[in-house]
PDB file of N, CA and C in Angstrom:
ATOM      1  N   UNK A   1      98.416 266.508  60.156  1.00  0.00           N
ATOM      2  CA  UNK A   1      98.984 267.565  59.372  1.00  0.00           C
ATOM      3  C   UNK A   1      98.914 268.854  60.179  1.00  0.00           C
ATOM      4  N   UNK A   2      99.819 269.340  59.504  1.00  0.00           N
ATOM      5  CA  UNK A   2     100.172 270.868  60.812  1.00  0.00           C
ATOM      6  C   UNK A   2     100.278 272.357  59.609  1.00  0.00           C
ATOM      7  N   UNK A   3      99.709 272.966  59.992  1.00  0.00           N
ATOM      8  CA  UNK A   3     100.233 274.566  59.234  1.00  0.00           C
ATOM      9  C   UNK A   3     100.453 275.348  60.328  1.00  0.00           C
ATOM     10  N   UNK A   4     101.563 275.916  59.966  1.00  0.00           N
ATOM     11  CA  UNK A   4     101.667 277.210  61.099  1.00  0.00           C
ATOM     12  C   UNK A   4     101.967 278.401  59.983  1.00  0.00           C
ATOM     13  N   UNK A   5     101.570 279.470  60.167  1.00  0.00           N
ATOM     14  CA  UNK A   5     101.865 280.771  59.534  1.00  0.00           C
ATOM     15  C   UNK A   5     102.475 281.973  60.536  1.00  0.00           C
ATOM     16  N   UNK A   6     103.889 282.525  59.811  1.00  0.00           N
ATOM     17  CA  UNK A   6     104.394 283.057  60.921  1.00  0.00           C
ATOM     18  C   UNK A   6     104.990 284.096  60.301  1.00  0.00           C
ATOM     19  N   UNK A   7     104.763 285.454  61.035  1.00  0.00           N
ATOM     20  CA  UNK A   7     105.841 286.336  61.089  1.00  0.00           C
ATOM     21  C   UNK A   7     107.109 286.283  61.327  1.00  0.00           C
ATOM     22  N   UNK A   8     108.081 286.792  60.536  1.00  0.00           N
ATOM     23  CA  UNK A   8     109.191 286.954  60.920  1.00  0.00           C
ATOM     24  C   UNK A   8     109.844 288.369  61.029  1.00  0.00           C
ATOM     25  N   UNK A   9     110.682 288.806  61.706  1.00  0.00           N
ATOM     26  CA  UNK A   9     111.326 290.000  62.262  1.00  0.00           C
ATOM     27  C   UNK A   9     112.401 289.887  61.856  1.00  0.00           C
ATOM     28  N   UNK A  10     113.332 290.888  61.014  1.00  0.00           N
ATOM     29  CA  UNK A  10     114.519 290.936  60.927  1.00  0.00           C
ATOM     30  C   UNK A  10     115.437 292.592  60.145  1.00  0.00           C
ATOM     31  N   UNK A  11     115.671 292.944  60.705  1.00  0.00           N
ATOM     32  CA  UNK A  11     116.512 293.932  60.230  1.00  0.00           C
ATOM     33  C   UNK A  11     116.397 294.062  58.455  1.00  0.00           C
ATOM     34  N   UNK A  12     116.200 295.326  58.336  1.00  0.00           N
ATOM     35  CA  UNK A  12     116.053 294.859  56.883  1.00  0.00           C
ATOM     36  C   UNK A  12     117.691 294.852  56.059  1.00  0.00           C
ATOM     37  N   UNK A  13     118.802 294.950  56.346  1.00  0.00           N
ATOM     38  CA  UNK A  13     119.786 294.503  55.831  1.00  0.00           C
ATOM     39  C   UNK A  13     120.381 293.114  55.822  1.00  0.00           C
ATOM     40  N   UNK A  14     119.215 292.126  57.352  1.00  0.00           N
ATOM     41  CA  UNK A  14     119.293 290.542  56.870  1.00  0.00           C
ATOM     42  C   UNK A  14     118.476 289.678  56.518  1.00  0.00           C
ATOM     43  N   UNK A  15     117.328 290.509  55.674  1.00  0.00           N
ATOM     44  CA  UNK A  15     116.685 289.930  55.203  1.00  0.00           C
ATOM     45  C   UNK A  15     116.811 289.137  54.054  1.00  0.00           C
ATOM     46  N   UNK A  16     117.737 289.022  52.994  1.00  0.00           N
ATOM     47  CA  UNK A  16     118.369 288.082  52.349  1.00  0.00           C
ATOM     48  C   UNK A  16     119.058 287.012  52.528  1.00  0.00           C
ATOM     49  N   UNK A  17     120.171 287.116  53.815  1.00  0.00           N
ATOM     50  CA  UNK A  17     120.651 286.161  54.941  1.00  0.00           C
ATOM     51  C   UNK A  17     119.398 284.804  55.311  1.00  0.00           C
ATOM     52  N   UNK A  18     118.463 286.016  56.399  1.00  0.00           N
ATOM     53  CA  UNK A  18     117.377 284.743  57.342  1.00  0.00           C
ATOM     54  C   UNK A  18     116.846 284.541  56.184  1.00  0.00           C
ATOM     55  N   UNK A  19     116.366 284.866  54.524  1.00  0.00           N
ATOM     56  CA  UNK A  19     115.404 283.869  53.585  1.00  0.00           C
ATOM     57  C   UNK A  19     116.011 283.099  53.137  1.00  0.00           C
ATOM     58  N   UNK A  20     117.323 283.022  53.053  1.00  0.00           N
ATOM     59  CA  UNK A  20     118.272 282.012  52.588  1.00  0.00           C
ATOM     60  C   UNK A  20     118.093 280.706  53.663  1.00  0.00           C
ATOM     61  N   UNK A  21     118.214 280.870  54.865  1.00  0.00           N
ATOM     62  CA  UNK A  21     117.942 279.805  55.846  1.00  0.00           C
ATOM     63  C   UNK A  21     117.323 279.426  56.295  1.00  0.00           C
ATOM     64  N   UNK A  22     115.908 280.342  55.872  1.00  0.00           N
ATOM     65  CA  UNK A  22     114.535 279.392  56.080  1.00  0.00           C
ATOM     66  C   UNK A  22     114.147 278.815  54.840  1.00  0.00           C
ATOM     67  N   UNK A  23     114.420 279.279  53.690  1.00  0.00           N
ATOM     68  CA  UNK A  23     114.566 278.621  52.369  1.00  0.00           C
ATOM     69  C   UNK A  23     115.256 277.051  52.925  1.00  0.00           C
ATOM     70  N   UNK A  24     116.037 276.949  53.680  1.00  0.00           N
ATOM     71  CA  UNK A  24     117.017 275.557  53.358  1.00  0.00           C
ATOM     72  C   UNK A  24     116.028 274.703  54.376  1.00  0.00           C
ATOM     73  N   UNK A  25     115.097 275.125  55.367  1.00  0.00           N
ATOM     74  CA  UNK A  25     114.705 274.399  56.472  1.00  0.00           C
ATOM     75  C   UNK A  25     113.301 273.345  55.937  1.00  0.00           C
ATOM     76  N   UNK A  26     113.230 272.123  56.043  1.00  0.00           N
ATOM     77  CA  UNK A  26     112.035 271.321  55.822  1.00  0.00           C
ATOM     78  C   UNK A  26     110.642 271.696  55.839  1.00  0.00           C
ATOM     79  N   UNK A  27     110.045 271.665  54.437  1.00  0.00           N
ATOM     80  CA  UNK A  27     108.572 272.420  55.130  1.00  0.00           C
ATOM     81  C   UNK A  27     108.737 273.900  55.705  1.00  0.00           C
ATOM     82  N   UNK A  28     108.845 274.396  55.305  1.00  0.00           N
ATOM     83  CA  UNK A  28     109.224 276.081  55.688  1.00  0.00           C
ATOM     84  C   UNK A  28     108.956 276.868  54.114  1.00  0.00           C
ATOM     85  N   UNK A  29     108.018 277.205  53.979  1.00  0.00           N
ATOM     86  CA  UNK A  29     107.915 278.767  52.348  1.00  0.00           C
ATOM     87  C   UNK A  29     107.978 279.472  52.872  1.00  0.00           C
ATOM     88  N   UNK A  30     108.203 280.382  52.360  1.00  0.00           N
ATOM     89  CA  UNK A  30     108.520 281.350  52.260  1.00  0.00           C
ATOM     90  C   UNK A  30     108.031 282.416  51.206  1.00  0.00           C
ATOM     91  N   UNK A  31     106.517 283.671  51.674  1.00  0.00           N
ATOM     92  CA  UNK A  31     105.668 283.612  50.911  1.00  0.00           C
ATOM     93  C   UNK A  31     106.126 285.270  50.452  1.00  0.00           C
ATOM     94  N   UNK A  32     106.419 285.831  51.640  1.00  0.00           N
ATOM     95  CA  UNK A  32     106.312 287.357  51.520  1.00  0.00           C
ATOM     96  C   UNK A  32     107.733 288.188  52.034  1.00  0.00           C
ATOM     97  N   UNK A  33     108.072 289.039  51.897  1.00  0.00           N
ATOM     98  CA  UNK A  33     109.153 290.318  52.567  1.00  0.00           C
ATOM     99  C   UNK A  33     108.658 291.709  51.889  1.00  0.00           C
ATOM    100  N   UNK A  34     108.699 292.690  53.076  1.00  0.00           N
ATOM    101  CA  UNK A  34     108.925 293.794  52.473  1.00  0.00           C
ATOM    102  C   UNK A  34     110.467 294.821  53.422  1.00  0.00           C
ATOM    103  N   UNK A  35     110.526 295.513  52.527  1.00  0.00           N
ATOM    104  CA  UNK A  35     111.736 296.431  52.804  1.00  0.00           C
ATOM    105  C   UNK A  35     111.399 296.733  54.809  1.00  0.00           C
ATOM    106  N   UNK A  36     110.830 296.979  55.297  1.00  0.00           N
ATOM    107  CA  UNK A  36     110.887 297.289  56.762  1.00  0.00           C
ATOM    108  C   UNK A  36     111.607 295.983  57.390  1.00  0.00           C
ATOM    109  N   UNK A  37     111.998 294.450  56.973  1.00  0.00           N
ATOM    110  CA  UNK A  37     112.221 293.323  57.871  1.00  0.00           C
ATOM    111  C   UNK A  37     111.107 292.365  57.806  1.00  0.00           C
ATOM    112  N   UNK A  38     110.069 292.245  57.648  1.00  0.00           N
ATOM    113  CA  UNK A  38     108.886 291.297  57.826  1.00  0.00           C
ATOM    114  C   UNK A  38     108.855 290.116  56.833  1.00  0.00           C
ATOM    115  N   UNK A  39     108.827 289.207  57.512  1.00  0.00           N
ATOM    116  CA  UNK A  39     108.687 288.156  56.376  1.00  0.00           C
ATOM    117  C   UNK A  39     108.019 286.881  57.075  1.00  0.00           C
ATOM    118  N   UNK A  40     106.828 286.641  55.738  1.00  0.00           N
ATOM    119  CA  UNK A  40     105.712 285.721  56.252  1.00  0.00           C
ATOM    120  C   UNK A  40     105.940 284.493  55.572  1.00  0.00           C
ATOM    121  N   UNK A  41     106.338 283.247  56.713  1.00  0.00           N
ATOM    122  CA  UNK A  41     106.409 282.038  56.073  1.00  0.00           C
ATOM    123  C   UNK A  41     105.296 281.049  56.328  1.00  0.00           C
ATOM    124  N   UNK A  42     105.280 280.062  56.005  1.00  0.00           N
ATOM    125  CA  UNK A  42     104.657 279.166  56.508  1.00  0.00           C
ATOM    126  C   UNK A  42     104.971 277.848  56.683  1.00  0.00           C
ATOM    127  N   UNK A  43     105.062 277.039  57.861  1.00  0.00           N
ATOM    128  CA  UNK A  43     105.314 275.590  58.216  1.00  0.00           C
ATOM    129  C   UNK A  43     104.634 274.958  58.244  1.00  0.00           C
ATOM    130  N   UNK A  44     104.641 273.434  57.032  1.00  0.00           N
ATOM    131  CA  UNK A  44     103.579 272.770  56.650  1.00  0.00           C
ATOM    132  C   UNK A  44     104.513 271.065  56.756  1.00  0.00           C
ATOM    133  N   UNK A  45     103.874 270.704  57.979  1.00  0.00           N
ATOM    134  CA  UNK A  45     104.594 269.097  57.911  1.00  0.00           C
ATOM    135  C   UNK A  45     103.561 268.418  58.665  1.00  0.00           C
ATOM    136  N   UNK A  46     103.805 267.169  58.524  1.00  0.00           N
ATOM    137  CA  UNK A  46     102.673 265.935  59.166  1.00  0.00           C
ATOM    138  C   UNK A  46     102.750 265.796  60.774  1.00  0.00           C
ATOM    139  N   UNK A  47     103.622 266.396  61.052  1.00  0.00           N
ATOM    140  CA  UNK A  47     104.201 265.814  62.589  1.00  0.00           C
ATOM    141  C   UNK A  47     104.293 267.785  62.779  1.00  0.00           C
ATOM    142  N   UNK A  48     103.421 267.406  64.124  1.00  0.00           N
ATOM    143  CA  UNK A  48     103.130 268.890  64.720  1.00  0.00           C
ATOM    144  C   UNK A  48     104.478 269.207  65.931  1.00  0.00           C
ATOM    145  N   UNK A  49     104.850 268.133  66.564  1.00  0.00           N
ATOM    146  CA  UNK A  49     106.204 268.565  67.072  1.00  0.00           C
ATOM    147  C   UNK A  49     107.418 269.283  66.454  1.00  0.00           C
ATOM    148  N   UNK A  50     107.662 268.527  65.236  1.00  0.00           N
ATOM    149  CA  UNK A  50     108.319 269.365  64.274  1.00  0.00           C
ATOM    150  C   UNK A  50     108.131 270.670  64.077  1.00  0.00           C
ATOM    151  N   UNK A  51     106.952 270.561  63.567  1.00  0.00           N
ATOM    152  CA  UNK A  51     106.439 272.529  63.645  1.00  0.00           C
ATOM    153  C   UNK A  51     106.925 273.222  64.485  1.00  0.00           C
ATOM    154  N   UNK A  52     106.655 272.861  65.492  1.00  0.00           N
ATOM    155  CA  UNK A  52     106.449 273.664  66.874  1.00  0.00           C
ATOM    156  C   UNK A  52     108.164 273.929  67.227  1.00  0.00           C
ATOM    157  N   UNK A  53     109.292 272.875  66.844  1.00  0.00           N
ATOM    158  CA  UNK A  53     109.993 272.902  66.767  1.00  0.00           C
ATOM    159  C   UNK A  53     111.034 274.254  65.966  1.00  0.00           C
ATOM    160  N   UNK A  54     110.764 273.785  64.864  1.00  0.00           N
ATOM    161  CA  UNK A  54     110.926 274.731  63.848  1.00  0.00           C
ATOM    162  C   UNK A  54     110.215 276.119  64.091  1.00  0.00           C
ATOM    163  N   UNK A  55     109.536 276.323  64.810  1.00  0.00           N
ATOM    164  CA  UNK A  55     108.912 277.799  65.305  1.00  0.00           C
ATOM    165  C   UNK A  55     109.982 278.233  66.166  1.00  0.00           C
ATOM    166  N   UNK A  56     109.898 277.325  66.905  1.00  0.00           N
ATOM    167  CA  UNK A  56     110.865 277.995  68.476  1.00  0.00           C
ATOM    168  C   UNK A  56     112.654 278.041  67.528  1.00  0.00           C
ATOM    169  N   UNK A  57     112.683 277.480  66.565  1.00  0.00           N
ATOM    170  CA  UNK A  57     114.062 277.478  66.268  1.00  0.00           C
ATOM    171  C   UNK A  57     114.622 278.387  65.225  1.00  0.00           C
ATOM    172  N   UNK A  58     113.440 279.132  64.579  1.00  0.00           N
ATOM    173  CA  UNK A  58     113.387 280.586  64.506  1.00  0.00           C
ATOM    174  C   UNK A  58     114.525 281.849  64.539  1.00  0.00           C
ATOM    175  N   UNK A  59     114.228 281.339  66.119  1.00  0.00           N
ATOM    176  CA  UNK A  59     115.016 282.603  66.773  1.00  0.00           C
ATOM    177  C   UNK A  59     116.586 282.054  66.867  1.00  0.00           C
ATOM    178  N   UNK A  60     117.089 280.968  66.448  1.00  0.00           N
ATOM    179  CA  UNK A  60     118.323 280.504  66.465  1.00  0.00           C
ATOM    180  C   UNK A  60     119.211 281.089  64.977  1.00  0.00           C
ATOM    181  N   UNK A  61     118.204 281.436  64.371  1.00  0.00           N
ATOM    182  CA  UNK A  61     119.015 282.262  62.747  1.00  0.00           C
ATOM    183  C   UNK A  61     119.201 283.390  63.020  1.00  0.00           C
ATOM    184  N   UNK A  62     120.475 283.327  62.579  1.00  0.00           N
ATOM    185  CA  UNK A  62     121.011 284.902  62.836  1.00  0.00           C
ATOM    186  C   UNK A  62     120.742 285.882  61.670  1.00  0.00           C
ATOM    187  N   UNK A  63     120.485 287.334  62.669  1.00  0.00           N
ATOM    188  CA  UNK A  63     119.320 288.226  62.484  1.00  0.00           C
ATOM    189  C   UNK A  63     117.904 288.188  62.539  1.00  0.00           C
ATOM    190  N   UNK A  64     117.470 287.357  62.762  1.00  0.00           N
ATOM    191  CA  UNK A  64     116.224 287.207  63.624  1.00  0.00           C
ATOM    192  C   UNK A  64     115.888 287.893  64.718  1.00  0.00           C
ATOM    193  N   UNK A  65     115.274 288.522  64.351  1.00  0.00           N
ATOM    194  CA  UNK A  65     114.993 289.464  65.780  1.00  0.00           C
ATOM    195  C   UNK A  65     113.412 288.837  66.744  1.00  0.00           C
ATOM    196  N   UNK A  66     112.889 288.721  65.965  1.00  0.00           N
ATOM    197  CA  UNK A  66     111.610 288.074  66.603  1.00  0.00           C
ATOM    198  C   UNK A  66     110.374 287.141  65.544  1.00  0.00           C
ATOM    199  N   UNK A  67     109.764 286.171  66.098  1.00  0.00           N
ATOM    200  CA  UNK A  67     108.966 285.438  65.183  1.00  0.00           C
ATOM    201  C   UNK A  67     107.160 285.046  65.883  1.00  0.00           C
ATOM    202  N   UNK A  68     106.679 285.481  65.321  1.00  0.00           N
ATOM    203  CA  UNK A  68     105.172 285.239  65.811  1.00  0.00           C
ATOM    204  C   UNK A  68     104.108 284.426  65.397  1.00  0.00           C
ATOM    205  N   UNK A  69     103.823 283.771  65.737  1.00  0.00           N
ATOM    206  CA  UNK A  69     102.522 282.409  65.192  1.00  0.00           C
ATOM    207  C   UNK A  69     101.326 283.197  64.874  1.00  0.00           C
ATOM    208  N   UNK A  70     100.907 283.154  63.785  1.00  0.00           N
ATOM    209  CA  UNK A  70      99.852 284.238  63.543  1.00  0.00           C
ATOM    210  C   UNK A  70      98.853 282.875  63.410  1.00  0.00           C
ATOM    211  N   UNK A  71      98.804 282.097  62.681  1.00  0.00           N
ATOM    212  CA  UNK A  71      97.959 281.334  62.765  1.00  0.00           C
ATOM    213  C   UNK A  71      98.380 279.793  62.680  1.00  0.00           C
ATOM    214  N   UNK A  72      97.950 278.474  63.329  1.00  0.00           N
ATOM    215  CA  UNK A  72      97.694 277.380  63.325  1.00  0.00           C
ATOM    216  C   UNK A  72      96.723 276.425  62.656  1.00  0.00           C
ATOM    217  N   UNK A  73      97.002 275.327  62.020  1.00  0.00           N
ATOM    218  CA  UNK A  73      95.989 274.543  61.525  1.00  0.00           C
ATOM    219  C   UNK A  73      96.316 272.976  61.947  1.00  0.00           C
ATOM    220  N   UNK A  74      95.531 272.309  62.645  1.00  0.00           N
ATOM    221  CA  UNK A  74      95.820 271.108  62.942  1.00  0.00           C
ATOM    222  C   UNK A  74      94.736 270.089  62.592  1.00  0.00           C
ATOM    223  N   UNK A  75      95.099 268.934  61.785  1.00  0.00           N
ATOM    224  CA  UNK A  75      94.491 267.870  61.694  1.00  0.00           C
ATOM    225  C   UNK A  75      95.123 266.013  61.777  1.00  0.00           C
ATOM    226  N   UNK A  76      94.417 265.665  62.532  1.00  0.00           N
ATOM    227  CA  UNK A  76      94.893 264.131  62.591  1.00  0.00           C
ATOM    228  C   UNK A  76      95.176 263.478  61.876  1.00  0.00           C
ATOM    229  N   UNK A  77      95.667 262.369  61.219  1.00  0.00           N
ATOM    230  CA  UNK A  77      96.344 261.612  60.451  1.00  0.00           C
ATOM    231  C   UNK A  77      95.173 260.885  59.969  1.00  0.00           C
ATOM    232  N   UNK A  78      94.205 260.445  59.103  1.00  0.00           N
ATOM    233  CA  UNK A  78      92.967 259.806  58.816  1.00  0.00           C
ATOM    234  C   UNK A  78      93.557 258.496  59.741  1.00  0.00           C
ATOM    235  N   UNK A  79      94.345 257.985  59.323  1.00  0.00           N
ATOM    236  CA  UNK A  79      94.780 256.632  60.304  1.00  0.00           C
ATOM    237  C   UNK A  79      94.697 256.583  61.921  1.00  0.00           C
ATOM    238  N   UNK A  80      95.066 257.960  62.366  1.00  0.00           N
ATOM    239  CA  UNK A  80      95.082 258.376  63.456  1.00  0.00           C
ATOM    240  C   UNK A  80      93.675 258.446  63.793  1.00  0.00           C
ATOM    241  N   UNK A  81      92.833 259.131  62.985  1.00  0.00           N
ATOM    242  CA  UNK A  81      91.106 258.878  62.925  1.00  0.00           C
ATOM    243  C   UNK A  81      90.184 257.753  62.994  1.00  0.00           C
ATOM    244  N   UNK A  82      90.581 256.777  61.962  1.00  0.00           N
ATOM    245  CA  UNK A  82      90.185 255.511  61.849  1.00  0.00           C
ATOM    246  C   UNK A  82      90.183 254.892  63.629  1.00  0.00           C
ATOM    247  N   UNK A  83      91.561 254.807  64.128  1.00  0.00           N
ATOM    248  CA  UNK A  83      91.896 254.160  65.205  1.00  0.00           C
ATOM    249  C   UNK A  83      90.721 254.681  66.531  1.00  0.00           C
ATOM    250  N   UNK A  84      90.632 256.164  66.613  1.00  0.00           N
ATOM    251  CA  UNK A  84      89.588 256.760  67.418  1.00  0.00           C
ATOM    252  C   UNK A  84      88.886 256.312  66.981  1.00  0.00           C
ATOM    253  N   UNK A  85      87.751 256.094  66.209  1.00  0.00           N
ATOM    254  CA  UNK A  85      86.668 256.139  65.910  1.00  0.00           C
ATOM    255  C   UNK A  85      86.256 254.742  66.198  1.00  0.00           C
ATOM    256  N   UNK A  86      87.429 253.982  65.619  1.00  0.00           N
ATOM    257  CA  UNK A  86      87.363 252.582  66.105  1.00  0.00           C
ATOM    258  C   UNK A  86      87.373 251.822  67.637  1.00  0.00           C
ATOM    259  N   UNK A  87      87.742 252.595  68.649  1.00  0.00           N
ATOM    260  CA  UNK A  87      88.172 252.388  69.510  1.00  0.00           C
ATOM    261  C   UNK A  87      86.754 253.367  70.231  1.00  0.00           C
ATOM    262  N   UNK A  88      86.245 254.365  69.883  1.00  0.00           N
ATOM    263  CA  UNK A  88      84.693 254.611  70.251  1.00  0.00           C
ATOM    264  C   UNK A  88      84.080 253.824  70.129  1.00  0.00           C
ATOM    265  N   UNK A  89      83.656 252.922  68.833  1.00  0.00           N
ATOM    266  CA  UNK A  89      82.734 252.352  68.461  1.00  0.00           C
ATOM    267  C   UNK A  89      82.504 251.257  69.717  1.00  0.00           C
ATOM    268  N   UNK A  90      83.670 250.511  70.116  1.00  0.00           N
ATOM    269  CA  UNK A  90      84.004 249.363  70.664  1.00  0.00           C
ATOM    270  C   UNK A  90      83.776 249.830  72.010  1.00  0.00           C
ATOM    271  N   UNK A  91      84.067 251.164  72.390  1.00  0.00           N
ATOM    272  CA  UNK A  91      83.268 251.585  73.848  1.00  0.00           C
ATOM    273  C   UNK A  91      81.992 251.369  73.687  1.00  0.00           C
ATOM    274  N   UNK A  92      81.292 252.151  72.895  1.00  0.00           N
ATOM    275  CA  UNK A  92      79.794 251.936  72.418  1.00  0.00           C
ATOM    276  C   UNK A  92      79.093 250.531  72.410  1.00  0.00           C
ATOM    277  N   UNK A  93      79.730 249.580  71.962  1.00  0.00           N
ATOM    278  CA  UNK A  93      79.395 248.422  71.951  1.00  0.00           C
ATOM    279  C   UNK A  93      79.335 247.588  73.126  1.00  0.00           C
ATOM    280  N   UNK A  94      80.724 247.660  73.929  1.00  0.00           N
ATOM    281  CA  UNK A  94      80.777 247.064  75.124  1.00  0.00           C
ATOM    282  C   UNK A  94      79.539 247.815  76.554  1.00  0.00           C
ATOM    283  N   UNK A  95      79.271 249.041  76.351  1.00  0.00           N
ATOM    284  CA  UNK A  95      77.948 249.952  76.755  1.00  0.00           C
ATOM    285  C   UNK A  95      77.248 249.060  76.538  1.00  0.00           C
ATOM    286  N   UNK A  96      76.246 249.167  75.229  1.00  0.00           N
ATOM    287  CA  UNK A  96      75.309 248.536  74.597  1.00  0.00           C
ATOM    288  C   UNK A  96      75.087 246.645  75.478  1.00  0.00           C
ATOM    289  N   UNK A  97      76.457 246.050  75.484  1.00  0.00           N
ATOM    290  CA  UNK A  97      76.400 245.118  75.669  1.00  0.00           C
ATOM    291  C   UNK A  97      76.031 244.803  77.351  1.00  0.00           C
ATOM    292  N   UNK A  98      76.482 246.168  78.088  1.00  0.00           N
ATOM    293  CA  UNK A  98      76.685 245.874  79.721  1.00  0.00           C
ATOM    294  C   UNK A  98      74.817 246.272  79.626  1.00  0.00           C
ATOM    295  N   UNK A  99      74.263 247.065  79.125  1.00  0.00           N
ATOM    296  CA  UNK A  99      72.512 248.017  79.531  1.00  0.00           C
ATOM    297  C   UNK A  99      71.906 246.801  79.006  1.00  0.00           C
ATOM    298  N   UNK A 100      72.414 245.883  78.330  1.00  0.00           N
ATOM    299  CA  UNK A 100      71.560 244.515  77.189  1.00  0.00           C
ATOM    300  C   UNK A 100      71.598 243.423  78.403  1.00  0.00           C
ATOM    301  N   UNK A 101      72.825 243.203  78.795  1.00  0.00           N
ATOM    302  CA  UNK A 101      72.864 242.145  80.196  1.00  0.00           C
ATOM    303  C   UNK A 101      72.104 242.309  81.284  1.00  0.00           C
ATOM    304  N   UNK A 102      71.928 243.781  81.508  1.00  0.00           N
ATOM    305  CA  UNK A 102      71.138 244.288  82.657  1.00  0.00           C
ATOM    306  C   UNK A 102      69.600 244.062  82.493  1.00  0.00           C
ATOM    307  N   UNK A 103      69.218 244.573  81.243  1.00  0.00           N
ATOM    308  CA  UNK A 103      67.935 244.635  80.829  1.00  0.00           C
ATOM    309  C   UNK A 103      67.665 242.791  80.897  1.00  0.00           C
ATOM    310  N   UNK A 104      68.458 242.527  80.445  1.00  0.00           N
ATOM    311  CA  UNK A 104      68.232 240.784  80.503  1.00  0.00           C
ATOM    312  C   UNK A 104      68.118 239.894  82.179  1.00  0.00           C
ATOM    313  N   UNK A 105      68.570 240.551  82.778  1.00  0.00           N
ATOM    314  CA  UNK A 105      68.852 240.089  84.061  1.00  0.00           C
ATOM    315  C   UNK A 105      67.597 240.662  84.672  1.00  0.00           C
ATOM    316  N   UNK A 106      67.048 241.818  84.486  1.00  0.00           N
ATOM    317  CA  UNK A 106      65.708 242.005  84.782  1.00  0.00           C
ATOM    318  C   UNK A 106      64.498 241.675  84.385  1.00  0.00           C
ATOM    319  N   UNK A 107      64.272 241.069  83.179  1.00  0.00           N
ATOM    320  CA  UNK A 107      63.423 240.441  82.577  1.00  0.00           C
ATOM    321  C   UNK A 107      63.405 238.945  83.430  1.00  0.00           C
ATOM    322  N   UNK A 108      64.842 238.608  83.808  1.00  0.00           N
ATOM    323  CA  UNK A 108      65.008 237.131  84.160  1.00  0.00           C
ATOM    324  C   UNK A 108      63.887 237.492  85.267  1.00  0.00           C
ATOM    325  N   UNK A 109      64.345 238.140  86.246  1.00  0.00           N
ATOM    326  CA  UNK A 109      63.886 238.547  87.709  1.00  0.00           C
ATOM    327  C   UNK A 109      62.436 238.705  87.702  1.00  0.00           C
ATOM    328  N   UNK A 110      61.776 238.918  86.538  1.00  0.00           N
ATOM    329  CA  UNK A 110      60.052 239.105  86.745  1.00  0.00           C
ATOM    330  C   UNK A 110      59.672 238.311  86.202  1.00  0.00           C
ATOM    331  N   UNK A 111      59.942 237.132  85.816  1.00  0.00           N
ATOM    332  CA  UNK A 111      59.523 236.290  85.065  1.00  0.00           C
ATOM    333  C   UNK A 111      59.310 235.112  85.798  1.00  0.00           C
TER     334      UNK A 111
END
């Protein structure tokens, strides 16, 4: 999961225009405007390419003057988690198993 929170820049005579077309964009709110141009959205989707996407594509709406990442939030997919954790464990184990052979092979040797 992805949050991005972002400034937006725009003239304040298209500021009804660019909320109309970030209104239409996936995962995109649209929280705040005031009369100077500023308007604070936020991009909330599962897939962080997308985001990042949709940030840089921003500046493709007309009257957009400029857009800034004020803040980021990133977290892995629990599935995506499971798989790490699973795939540690099994390092851990195969460890465990190589220091257990060794220790065994030295016991053989003094015995």
């Amino acid at each position: 999961m992805s949050i991005y929170s972002v400034v937006i820049h725009t003239k304040p005579e298209n500021i009804s225009s660019v909320s109309t077309a970030l209104e239409k964009l996936e995962g995109v709110e649209l929280h705040a405007t005031n009369e100077k141009g500023k308007l604070i959205v936020t991009v909330d989707h599962h897939d962080r390419v997308y985001c990042s996407e949709t940030l840089m594509g921003f500046h493709n709406i007309p009257g957009v003057l400029n857009s800034s990442l004020v803040y980021e939030y990133f977290e892995e997919d629990a599935s995506q988690q499971d798989e790490d954790t699973l795939a540690d464990d099994n390092i851990k184990l195969l460890n465990d198993a190589c220091e257990l052979k060794e220790f065994a092979k030295g016991e053989q040797s003094t015995n």
